[in-house]
Protein backbone atom coordinates (compact mmCIF):
# COMPACT_ATOMS: atom_id res chain seq x y z
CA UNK A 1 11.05 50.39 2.19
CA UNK A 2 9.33 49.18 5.24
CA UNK A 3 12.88 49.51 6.85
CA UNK A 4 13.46 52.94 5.74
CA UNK A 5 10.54 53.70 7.46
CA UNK A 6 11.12 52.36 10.89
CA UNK A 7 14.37 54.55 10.77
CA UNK A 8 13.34 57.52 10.08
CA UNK A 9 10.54 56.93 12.89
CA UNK A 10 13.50 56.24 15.11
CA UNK A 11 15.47 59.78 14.63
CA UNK A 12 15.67 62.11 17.21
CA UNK A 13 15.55 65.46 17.27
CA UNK A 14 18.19 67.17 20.28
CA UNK A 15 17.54 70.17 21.62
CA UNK A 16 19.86 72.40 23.26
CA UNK A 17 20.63 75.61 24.61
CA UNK A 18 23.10 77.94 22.19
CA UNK A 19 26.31 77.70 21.87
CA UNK A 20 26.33 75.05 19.27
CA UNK A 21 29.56 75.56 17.79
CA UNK A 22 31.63 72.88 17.49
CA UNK A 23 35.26 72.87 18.87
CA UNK A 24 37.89 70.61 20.54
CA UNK A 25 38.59 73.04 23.21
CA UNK A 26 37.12 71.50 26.27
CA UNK A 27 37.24 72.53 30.12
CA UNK A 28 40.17 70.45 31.05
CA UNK A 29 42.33 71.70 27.96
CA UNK A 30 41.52 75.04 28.65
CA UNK A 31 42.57 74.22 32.36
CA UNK A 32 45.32 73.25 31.69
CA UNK A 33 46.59 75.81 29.64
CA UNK A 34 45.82 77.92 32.53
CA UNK A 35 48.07 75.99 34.64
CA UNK A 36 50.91 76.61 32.34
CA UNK A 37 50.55 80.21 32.07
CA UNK A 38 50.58 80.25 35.67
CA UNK A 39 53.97 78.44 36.20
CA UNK A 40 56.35 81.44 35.18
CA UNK A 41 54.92 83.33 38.38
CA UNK A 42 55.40 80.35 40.46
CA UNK A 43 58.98 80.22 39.48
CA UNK A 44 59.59 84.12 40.11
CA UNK A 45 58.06 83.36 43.50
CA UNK A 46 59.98 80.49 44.08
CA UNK A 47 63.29 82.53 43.18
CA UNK A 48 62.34 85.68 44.81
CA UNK A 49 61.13 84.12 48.39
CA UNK A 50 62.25 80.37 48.22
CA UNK A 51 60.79 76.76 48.30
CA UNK A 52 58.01 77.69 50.17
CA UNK A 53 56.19 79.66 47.72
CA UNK A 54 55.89 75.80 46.16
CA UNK A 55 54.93 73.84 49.21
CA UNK A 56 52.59 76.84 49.65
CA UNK A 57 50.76 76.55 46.57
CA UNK A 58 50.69 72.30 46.70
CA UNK A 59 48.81 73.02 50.26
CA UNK A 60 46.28 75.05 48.46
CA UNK A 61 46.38 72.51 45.34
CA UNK A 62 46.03 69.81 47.01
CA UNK A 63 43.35 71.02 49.64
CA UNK A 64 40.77 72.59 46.88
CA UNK A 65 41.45 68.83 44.84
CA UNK A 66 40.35 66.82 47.79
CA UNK A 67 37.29 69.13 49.17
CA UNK A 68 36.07 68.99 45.62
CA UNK A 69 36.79 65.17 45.32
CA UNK A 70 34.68 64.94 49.15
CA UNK A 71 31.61 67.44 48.42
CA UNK A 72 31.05 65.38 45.05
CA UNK A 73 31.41 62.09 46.93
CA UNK A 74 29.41 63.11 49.69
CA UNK A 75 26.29 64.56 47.66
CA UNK A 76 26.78 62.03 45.55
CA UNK A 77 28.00 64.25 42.26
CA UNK A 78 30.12 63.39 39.40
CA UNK A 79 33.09 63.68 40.24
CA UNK A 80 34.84 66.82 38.31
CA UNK A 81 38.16 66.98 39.64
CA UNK A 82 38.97 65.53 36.11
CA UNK A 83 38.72 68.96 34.68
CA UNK A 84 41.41 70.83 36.47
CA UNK A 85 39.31 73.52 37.38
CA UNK A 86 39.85 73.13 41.59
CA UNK A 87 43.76 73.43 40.59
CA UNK A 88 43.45 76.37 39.07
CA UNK A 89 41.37 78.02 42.25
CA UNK A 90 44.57 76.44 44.43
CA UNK A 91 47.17 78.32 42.24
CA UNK A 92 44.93 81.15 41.80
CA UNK A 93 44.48 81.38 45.80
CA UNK A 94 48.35 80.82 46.71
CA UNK A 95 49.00 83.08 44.42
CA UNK A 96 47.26 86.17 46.56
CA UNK A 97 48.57 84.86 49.79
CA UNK A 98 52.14 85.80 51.47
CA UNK A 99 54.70 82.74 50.94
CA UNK A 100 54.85 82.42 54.82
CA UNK A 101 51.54 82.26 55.42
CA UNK A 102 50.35 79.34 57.82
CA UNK A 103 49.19 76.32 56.00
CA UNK A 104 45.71 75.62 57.84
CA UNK A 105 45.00 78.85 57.27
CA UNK A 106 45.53 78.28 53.40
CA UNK A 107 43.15 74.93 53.99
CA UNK A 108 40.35 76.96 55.89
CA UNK A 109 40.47 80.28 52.24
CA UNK A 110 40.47 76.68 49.87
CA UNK A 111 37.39 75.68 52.28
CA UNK A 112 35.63 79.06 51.23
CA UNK A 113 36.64 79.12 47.63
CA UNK A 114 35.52 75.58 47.11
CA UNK A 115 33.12 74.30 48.94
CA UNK A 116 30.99 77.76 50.23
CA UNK A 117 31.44 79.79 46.89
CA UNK A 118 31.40 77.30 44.05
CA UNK A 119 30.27 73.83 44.60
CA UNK A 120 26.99 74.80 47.02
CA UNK A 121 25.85 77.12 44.12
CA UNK A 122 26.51 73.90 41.69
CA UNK A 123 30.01 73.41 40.69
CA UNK A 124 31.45 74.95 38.08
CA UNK A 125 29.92 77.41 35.75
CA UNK A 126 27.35 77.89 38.52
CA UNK A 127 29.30 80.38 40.85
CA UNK A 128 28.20 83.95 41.13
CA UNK A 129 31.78 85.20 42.11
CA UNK A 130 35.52 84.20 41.47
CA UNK A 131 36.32 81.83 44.01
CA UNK A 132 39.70 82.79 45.01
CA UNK A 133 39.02 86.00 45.21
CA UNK A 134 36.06 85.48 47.49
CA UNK A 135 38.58 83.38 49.84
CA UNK A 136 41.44 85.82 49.75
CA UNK A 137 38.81 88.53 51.16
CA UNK A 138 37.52 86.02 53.67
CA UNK A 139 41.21 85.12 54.94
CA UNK A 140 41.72 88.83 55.09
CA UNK A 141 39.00 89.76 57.29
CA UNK A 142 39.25 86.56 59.61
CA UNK A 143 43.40 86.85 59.43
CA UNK A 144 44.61 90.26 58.94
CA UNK A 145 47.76 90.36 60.29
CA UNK A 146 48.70 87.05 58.66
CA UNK A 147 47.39 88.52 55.68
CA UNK A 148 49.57 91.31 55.71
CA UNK A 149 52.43 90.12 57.10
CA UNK A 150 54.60 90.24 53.90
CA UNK A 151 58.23 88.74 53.36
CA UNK A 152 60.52 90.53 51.94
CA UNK A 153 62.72 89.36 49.21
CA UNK A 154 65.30 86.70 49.82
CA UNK A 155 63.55 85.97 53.20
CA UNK A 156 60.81 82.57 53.48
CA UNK A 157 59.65 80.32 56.49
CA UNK A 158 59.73 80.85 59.63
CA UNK A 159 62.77 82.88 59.47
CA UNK A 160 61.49 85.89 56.98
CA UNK A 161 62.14 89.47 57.33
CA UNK A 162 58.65 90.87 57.14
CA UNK A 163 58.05 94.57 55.50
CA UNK A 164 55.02 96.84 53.77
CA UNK A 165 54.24 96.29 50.28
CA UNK A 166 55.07 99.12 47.54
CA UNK A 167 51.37 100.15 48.17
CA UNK A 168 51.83 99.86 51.58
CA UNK A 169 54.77 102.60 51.64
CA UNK A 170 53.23 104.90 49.55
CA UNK A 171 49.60 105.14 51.64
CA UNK A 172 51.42 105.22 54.87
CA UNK A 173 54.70 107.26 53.75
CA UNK A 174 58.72 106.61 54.62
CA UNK A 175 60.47 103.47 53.52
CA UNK A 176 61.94 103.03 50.19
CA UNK A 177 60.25 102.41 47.17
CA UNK A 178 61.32 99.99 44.82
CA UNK A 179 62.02 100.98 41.32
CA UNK A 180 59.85 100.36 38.31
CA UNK A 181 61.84 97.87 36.78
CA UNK A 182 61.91 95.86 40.72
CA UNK A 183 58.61 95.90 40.48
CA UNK A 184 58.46 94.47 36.56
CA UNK A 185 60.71 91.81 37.22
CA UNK A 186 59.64 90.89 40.82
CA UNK A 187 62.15 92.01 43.00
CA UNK A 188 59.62 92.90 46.14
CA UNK A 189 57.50 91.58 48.56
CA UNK A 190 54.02 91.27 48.68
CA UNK A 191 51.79 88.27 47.58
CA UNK A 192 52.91 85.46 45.15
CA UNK A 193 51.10 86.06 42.24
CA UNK A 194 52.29 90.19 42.82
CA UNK A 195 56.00 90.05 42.70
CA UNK A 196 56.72 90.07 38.55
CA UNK A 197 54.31 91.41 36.09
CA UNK A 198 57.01 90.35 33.90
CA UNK A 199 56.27 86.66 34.69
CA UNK A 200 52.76 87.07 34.69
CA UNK A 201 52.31 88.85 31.30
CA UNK A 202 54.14 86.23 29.70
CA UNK A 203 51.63 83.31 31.07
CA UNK A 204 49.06 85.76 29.58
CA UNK A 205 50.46 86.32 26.43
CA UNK A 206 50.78 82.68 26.32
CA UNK A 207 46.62 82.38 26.74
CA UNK A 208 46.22 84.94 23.90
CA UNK A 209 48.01 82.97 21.87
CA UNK A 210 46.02 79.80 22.49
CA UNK A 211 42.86 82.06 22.35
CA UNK A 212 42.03 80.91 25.78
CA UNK A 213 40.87 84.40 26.92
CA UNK A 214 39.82 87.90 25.27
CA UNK A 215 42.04 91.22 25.90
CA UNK A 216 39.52 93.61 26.42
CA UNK A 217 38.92 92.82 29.82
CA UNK A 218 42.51 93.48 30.74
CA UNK A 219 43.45 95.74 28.54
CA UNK A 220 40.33 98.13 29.94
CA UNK A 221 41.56 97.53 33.34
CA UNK A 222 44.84 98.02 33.23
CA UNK A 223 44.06 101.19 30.86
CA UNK A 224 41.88 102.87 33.64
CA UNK A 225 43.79 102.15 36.21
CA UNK A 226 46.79 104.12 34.08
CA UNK A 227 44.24 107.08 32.81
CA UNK A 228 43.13 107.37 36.72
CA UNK A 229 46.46 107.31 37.83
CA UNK A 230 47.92 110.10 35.70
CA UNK A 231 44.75 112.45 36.57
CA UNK A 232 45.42 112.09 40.41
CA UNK A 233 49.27 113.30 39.65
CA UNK A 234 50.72 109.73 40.11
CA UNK A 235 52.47 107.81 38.41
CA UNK A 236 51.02 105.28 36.68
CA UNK A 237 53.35 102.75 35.81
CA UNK A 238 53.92 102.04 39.59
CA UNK A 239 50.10 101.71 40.02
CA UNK A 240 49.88 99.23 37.28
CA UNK A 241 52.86 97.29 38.12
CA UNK A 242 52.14 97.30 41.93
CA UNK A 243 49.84 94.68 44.00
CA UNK A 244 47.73 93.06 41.96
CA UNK A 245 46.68 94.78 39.22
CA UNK A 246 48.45 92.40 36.39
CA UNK A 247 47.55 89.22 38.67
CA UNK A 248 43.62 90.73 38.52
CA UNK A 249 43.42 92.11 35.15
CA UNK A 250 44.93 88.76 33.15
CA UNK A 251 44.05 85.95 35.33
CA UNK A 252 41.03 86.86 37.51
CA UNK A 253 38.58 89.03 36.07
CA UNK A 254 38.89 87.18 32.82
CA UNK A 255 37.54 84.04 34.56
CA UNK A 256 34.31 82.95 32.20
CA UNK A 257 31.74 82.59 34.56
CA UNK A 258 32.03 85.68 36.71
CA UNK A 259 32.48 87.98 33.60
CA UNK A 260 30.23 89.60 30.97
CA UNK A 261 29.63 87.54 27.77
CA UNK A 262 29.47 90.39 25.27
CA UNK A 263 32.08 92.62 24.49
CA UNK A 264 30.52 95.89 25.77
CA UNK A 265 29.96 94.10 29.35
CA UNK A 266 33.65 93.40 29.32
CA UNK A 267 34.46 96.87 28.55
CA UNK A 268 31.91 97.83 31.39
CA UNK A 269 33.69 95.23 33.58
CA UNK A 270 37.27 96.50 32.72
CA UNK A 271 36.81 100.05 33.23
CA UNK A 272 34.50 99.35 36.65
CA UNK A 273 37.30 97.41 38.23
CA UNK A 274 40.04 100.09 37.50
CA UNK A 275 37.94 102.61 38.85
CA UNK A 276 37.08 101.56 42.14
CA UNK A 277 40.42 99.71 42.62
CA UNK A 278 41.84 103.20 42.10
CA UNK A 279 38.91 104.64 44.18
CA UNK A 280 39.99 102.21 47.05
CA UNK A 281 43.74 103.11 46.45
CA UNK A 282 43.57 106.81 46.92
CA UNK A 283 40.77 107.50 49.15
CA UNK A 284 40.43 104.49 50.78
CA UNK A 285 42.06 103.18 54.30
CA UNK A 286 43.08 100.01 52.57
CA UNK A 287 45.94 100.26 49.86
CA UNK A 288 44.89 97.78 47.98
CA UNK A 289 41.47 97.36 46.04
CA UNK A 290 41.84 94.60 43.38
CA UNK A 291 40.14 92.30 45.33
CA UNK A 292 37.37 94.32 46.35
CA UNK A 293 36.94 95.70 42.76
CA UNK A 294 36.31 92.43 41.18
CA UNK A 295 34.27 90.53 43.39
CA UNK A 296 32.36 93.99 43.25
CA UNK A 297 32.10 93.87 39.40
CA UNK A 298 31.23 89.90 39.44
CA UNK A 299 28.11 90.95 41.68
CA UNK A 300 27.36 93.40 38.96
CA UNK A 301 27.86 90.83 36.22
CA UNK A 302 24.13 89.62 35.67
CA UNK A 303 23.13 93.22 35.44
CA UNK A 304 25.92 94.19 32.90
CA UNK A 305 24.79 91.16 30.57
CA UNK A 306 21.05 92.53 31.28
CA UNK A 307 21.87 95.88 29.84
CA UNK A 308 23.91 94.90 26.85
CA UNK A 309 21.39 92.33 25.73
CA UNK A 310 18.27 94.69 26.24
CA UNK A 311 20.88 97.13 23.68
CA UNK A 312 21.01 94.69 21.26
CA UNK A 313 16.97 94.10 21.19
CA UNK A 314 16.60 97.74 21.36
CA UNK A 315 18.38 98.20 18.48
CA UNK A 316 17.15 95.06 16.81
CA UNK A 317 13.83 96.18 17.09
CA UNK A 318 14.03 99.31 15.45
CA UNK A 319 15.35 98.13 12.48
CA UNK A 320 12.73 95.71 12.43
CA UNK A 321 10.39 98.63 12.80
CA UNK A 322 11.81 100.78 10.26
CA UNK A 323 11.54 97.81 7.94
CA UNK A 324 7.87 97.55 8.27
């Protein structure tokens, strides 16, 4: 009895912050799975502009591993290249660069996206803003013409045929565009991660399936960025198939931390980054705006989650008023 006593004396009570459900999905896994949905764009890239669309995306790989490995080592952190995470920003990163582009230049955007956007605010799950995306708009500003110095299909190294980008054409007129169907499979030039949104929507359909990430983001996205091309009498598909819209919508602004929790804030998020990347598009003096967009929305993010919370009070409070 006396026993029973001292054990129950010696119970303790957790406490946590919410969630609290139980799973055996953990960062790594989930990681990881990213990494595999990423691979049928790498090999699209790899076909479409040769091997140095891989060596390209090792540099980045590699160099976001190691600063990670060094910042932890040097502020004496646990060490979380374990989880796969600073992989993911590598591919992600490559994957918005030209294949040619120079590889210390890649080391200086996995500098940024590592070290200055997500380990000084406290590694991961801390970072206000996607980290590749941040370094893709650094390495544009500090190396433009590198930046936008796109290879053209069939071309790599040192030896590529440079040439605008579908977006490119169509703000600055003349050239030929590419069909539809180029641009679904990945028959142009541009980034990496832009030349199939065949290969990429299979890598997301494969994250669906494993229930890694939610469609609504996406799916709003890629919706407004139709609905707003169709009202400026353009077409659409092209807009949603060219530059990064697919590479955005299904593997950027679905990224966990930079993204509202509830499903109204993703719907806000969705339809925020189709508008001004369509904003920046037509009316802007850069073609592109995916980039822009989402680090825009990701600023936004603690204010979306702020509104769609005090909502749900609101609400909640009413009926608990009505009740009374």
């Amino acid at each position: 009895m006396i026993n029973m006593m001292k054990n129950e004396y010696n119970l303790k009570l957790t406490v946590s912050s919410s969630p609290h459900l139980v799973t055996d999905m953990s960062t790594s896994k989930i990681m990881r799975y990213v990494i595999i949905s990423l691979l049928p764009a790498l090999a699209v890239s790899t076909y479409v502009f040769g091997f140095r669309a891989v060596t390209l995306t090792a540099v980045c790989v590699i160099s976001c591993v190691i600063m990670e490995y060094l910042f932890n080592l040097m502020v004496k952190r646990k060490q979380t290249i374990g989880d796969f995470s600073a992989v993911v920003t590598g591919m992600l990163l490559a994957y918005n660069l030209p294949s040619n582009f120079p590889y210390w230049m890649a080391m200086i955007g996995s500098f940024v996206a590592i070290v200055i956007v997500k380990q000084l605010f406290g590694g991961i799950g801390k970072n206000l803003v996607n980290p590749a995306i941040t370094a893709r708009v650094v390495l544009l500003v500090s190396f433009p013409a590198a930046m936008t110095s796109w290879p053209l299909p069939g071309t790599s190294g040192a030896d590529a045929v440079t040439g605008a980008t579908p977006l490119g054409i169509l703000a600055e007129g003349g050239g030929s565009m590419p069909s539809n169907m180029d641009l679904f499979l990945g028959n142009v030039g541009g980034s990496m991660g832009e030349v199939s949104a065949l290969a990429l929507l299979i890598g997301f359909a494969f994250l669906l399936w494993k229930k890694i990430v939610s469609p609504i983001i996406p799916a709003c996205y890629i919706g407004t960025v139709f609905i707003f091309a169709l009202a400026a009498g353009q077409d659409p598909i092209f807009h949603v198939l060219a530059g990064g819209v697919v590479l955005g919508a299904c593997f950027m602004a679905t990224d966990y931390v930079t993204t509202p929790v509830l499903p109204l804030g993703k719907v806000i998020f969705g339809v925020g980054c189709g508008v001004v990347t369509m904003a920046i598009r037509l009316f802007g003096n850069y073609p592109e705006g995916v980039s822009y967009s989402i680090l825009l929305m990701n600023i936004l993010v603690p204010h979306i989650d702020n509104f769609c919370t005090g909502l749900i009070y609101k609400k909640t409070g009413k009926i608990r008023e009505g009740a009374k």
